[in-house]
Protein backbone atom coordinates (compact mmCIF):
# COMPACT_ATOMS: atom_id res chain seq x y z
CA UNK A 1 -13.22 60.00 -39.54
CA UNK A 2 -13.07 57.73 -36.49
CA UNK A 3 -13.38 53.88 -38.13
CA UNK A 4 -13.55 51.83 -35.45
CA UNK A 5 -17.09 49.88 -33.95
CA UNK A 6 -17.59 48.69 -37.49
CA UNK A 7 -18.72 45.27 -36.89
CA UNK A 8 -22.54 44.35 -35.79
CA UNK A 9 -25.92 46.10 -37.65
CA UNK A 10 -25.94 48.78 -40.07
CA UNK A 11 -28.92 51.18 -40.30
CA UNK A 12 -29.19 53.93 -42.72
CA UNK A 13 -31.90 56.88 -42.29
CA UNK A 14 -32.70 58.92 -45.22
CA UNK A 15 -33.85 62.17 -43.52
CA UNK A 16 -32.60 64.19 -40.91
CA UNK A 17 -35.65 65.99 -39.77
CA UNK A 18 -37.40 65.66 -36.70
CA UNK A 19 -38.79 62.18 -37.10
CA UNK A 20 -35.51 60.49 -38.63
CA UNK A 21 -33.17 62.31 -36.01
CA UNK A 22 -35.31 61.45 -33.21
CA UNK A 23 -35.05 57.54 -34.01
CA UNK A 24 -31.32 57.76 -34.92
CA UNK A 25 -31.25 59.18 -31.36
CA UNK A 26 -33.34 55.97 -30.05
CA UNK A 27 -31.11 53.74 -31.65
CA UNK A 28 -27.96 55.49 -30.21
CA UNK A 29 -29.16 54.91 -26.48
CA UNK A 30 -30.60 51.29 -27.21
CA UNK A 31 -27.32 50.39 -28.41
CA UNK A 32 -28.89 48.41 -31.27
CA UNK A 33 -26.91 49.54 -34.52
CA UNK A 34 -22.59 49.58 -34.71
CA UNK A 35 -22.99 51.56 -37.33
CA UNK A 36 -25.56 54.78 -38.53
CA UNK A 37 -25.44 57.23 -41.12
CA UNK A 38 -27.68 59.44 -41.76
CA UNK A 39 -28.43 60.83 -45.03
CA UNK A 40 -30.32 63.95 -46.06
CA UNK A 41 -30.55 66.67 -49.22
CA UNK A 42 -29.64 69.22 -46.53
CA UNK A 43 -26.29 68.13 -45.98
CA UNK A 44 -25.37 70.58 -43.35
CA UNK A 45 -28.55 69.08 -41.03
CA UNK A 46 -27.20 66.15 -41.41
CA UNK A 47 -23.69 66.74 -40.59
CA UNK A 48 -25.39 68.58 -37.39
CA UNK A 49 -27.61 66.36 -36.18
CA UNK A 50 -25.02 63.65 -36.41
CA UNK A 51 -22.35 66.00 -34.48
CA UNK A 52 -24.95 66.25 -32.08
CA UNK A 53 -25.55 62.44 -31.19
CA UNK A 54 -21.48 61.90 -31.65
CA UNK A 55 -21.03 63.84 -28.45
CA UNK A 56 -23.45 62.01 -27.11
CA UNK A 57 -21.02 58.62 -27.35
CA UNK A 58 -19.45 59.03 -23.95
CA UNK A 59 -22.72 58.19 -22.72
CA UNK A 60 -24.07 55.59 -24.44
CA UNK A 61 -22.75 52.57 -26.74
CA UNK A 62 -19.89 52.10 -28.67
CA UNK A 63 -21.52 53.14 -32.50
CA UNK A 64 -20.28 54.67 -35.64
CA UNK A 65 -22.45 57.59 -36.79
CA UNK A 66 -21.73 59.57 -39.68
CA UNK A 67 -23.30 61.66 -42.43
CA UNK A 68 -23.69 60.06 -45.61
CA UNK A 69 -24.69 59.69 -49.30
CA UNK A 70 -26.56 56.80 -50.77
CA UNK A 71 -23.32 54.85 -51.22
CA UNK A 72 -23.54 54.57 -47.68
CA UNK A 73 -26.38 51.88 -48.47
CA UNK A 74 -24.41 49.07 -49.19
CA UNK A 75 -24.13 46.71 -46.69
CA UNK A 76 -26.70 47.86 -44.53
CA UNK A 77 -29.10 45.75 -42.33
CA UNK A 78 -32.42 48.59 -42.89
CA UNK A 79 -32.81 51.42 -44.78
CA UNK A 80 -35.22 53.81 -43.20
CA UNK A 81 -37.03 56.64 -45.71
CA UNK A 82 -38.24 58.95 -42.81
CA UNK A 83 -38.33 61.80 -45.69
CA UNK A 84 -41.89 64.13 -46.28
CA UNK A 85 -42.75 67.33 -47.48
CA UNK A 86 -44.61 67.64 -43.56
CA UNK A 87 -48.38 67.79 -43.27
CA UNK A 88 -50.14 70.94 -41.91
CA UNK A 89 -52.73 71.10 -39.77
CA UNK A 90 -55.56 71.42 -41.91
CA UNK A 91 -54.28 68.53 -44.20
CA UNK A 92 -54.69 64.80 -43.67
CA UNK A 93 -51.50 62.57 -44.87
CA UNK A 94 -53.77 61.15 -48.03
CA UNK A 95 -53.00 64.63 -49.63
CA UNK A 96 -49.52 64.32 -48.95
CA UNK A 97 -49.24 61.75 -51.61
CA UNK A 98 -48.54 63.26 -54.77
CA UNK A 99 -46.33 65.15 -53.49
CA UNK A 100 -43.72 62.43 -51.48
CA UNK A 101 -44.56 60.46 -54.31
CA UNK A 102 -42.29 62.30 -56.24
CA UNK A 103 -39.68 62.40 -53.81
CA UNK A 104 -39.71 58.93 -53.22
CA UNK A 105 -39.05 58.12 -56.96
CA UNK A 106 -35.82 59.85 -56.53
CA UNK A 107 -34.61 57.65 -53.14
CA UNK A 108 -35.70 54.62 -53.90
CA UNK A 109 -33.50 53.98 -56.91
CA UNK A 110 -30.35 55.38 -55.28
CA UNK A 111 -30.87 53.41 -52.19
CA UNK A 112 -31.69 49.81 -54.29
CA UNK A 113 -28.51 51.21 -56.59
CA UNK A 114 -26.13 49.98 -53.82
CA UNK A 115 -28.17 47.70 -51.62
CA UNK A 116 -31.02 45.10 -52.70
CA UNK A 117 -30.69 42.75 -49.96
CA UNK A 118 -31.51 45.71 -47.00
CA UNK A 119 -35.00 45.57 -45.26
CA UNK A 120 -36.39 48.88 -45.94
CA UNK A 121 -38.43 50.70 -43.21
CA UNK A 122 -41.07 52.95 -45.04
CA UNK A 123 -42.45 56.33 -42.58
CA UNK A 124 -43.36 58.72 -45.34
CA UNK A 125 -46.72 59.80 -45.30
CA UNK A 126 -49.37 58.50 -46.38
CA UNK A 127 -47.68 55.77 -45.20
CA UNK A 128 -49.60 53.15 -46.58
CA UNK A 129 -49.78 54.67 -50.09
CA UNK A 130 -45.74 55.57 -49.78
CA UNK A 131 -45.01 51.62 -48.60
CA UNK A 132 -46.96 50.57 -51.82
CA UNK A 133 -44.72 52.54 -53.89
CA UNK A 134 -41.57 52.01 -52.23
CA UNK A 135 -42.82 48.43 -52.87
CA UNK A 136 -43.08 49.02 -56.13
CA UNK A 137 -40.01 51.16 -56.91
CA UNK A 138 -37.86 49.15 -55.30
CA UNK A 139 -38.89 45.44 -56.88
CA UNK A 140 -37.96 44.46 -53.17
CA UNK A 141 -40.21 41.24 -51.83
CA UNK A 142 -42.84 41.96 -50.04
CA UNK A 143 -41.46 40.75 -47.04
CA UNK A 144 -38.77 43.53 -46.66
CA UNK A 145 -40.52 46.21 -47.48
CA UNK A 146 -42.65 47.92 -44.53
CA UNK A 147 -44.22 50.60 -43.47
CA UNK A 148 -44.64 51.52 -39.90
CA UNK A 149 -47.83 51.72 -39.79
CA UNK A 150 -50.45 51.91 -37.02
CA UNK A 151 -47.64 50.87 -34.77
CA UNK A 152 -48.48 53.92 -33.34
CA UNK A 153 -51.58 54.40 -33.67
CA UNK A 154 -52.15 51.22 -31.98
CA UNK A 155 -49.69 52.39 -28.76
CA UNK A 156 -51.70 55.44 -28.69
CA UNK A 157 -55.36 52.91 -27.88
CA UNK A 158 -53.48 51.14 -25.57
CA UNK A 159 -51.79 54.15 -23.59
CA UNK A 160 -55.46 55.90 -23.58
CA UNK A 161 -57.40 52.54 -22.69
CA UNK A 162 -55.14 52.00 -20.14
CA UNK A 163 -55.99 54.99 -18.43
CA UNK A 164 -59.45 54.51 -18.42
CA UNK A 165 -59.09 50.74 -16.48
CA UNK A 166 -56.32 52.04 -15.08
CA UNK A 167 -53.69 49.50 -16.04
CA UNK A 168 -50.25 49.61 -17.38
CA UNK A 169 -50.94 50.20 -21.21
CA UNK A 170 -48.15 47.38 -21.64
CA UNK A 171 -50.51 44.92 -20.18
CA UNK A 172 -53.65 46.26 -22.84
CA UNK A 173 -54.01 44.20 -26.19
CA UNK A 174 -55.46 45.84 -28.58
CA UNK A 175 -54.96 46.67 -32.36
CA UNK A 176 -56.04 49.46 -35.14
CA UNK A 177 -55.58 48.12 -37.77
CA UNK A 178 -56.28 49.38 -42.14
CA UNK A 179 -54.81 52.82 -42.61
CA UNK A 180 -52.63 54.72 -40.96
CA UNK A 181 -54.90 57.61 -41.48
CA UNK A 182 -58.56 58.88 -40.86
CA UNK A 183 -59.80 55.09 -42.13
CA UNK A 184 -58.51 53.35 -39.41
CA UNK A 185 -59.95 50.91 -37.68
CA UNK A 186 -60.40 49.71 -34.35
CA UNK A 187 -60.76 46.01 -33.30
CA UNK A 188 -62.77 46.40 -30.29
CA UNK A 189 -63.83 42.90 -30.74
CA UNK A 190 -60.76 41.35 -29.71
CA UNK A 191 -59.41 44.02 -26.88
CA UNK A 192 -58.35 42.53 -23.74
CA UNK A 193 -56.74 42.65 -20.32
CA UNK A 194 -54.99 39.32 -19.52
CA UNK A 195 -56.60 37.71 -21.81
CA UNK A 196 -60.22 38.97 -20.47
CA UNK A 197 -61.90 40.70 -23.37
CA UNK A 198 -63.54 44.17 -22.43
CA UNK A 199 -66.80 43.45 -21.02
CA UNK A 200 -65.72 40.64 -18.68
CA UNK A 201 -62.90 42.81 -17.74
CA UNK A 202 -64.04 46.21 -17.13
CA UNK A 203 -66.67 45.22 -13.80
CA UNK A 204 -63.24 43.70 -12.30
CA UNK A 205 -61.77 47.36 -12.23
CA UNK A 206 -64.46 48.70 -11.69
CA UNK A 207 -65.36 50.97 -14.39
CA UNK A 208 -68.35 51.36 -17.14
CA UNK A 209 -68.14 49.08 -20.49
CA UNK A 210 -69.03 51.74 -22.35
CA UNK A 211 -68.81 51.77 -26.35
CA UNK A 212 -69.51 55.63 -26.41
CA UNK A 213 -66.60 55.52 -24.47
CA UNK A 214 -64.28 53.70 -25.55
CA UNK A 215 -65.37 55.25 -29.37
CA UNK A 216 -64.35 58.65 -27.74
CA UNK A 217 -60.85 57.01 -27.10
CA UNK A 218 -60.74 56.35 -30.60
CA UNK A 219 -61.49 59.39 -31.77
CA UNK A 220 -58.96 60.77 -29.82
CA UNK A 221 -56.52 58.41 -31.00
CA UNK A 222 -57.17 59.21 -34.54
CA UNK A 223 -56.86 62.96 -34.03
CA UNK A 224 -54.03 62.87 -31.97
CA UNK A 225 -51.46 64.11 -34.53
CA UNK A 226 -53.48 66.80 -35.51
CA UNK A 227 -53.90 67.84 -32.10
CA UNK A 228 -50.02 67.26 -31.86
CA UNK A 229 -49.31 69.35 -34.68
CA UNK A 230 -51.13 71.97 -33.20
CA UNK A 231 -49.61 72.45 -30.27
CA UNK A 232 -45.91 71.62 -30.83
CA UNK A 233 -45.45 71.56 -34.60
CA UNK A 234 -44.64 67.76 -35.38
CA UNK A 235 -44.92 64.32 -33.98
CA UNK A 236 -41.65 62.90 -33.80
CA UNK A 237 -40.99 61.22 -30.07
CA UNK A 238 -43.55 58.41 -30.22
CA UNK A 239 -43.21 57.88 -33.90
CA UNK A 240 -39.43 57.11 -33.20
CA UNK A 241 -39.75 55.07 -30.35
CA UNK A 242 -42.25 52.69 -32.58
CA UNK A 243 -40.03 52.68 -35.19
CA UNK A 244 -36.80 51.53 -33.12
CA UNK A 245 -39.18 48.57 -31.71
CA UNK A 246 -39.65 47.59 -35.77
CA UNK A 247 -36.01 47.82 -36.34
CA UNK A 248 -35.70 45.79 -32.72
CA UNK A 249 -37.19 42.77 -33.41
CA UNK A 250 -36.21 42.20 -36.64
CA UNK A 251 -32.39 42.98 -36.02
CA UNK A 252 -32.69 40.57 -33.09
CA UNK A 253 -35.05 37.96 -34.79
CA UNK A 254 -37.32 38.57 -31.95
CA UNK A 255 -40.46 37.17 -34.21
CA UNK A 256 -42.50 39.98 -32.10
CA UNK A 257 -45.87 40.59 -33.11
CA UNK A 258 -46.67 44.04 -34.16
CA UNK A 259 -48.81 46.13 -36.25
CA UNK A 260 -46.75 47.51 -39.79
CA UNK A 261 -48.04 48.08 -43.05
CA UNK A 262 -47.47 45.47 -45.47
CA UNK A 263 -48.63 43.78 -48.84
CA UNK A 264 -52.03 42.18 -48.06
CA UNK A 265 -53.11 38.95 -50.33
CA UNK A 266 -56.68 38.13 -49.52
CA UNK A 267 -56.89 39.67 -46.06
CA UNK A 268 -60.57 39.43 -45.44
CA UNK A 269 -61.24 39.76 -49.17
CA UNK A 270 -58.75 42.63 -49.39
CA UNK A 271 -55.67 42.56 -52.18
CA UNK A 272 -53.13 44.23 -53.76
CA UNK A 273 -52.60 47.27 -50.71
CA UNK A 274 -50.62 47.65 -48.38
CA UNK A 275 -52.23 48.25 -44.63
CA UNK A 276 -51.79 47.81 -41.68
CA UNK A 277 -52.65 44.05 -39.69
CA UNK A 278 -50.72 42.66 -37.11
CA UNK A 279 -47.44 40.65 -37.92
CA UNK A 280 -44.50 38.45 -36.99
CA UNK A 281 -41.31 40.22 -37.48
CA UNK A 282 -38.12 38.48 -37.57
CA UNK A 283 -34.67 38.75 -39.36
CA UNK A 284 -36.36 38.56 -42.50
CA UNK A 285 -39.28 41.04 -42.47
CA UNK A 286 -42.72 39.85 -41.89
CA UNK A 287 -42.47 36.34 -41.38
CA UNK A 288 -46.05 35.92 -41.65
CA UNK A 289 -49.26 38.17 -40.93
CA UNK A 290 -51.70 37.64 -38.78
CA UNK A 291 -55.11 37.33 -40.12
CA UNK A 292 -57.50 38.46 -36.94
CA UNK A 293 -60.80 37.32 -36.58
CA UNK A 294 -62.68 40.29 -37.54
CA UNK A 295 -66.28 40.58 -36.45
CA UNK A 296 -68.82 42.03 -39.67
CA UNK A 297 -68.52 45.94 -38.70
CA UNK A 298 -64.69 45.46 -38.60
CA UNK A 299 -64.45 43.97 -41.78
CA UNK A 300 -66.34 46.31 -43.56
CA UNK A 301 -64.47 49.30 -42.15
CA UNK A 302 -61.13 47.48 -42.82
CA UNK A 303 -62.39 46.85 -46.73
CA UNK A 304 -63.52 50.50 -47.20
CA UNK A 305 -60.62 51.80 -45.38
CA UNK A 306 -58.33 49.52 -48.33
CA UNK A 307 -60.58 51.27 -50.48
CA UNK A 308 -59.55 54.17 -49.85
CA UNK A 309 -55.67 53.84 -49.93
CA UNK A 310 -56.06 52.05 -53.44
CA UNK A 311 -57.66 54.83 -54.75
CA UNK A 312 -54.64 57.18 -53.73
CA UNK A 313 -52.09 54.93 -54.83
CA UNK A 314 -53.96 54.46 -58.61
CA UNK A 315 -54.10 58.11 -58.76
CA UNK A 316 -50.72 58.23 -58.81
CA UNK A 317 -50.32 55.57 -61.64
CA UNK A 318 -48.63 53.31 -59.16
């Protein structure tokens, strides 16, 4: 085994499947990790998928990638769980709960065996119901335990309302925020262009400030990985990329502001769940969250939508 390119970040993924090889890949050609191994029950996927990206070196930045076991945790920076039993197409990721649940109560323990000073990156679905227990399992603070959230969710609103004023999605601010899920919820109140909010902004592109439209963009975004899964299989490229933008600004302290799934303490009147609200990362995990101005509809959406992942996670006994 090649040893060199040890020093500089360590990342561990627990799951070689589509979603956890597809990030290892991301962090590969960012360059941000020295060192990777990737773990999985399957050993022989891992040891393939991490052949694969090996040969890849020659083109990209000096890392270390190897496949591992859960010793492999010590010492690490993160500690990714990208491990689920896949949802179908006619499932939504709430009933994927009992079942990762289970799974989870096995990784947790061999990952906080070795390492209990890691960040670890929660994408197991239901992801908010999966970063409560990982929460949980681990005894972790709150701070370094995420879950990624509507990160995606929320690049998916901004990619979609971007085409519609026609605008680099970049330049589009705007959240969904509450569960990664069918409860979502999206904070039309406070989308904007430049700082212009919607209805000031759309007559200087020129097109309609419409809320039937703009609720049709949401209900696109929150069937889009159904409508994913239908066509290809899985949703794995986007997922990945949001995921190496978590692992991005904390490994480089960037205190970037982005939406993850976290413990919420009085958020709007909402406790003791983990959701999804804009935060700053940093080195340490959320450095703080963000508590957005919610108008009345928004904050009754966001409180049912809490609802709703706290009945999951009590149904599991968590």
């Amino acid at each position: 085994m090649v040893t060199q390119h040890v020093d500089g970040p360590k990342i561990v993924v627990v799951g070689a499947g589509f979603v956890g090889s597809t990030f290892a890949y991301s962090l590969l050609i960012r360059g941000l990790a020295s060192q990777i191994a990737v773990i999985d029950v399957n050993r022989e996927r891992a040891e393939g998928e991490v052949m694969d990206l090996n040969h890849g070196l020659p083109f990209a930045y000096p890392t270390r990638i190897w496949a591992g076991d859960y010793s492999d945790c010590e010492g690490a920076d993160i500690v990714v769980i990208a491990v689920d039993k896949g949802q179908k197409i006619e499932q939504s990721r709430l009933e994927l709960a009992d079942g990762n649940f289970q799974v989870l109560k096995q990784i947790v323990p061999s990952i906080t065996r070795y390492n209990k000073e890691c960040i670890l990156l929660v994408v197991t679905n239901p992801l908010d119901v999966m970063t409560y227990a990982a929460l949980k399992l681990s005894g972790l603070p709150k701070n370094r335990v995420i879950g990624s959230g509507t990160i995606l969710d929320t690049a998916r609103l901004r990619y979609l309302l971007g085409e519609y004023l026609q605008v680099d999605p970049r330049n589009v601010h705007a959240y969904i925020i509450g569960e990664h899920g069918d409860s979502e919820v999206p904070v039309w109140s406070l989308a904007n262009v430049a700082g212009i909010r919607l209805k000031d902004y759309c007559p200087i592109c020129k097109v309609p400030y419409n809320m039937e439209d703009f609720n049709s963009l949401f209900l696109k975004v929150r069937s889009a990985g159904v409508e994913i899964i239908r066509r290809k299989g899985r949703t794995f490229y986007a997922v990945a990329l949001g995921m190496t933008k978590i692992v991005e600004s904390i490994l480089r302290n960037e205190n970037a502001v982005v939406t993850v799934s976290c413990l919420l303490e009085d958020y709007h009147g909402v406790s003791d769940v983990c959701l999804s609200v804009p935060v700053v990362l940093s080195r340490e995990g959320v450095k703080e969250v963000i508590e957005l101005p919610l108008d009345e509809k928004e904050k009754t959406e966001f409180r049912e939508s809490a609802t709703i992942v706290k009945n999951v996670v009590r149904s599991l006994g968590l």
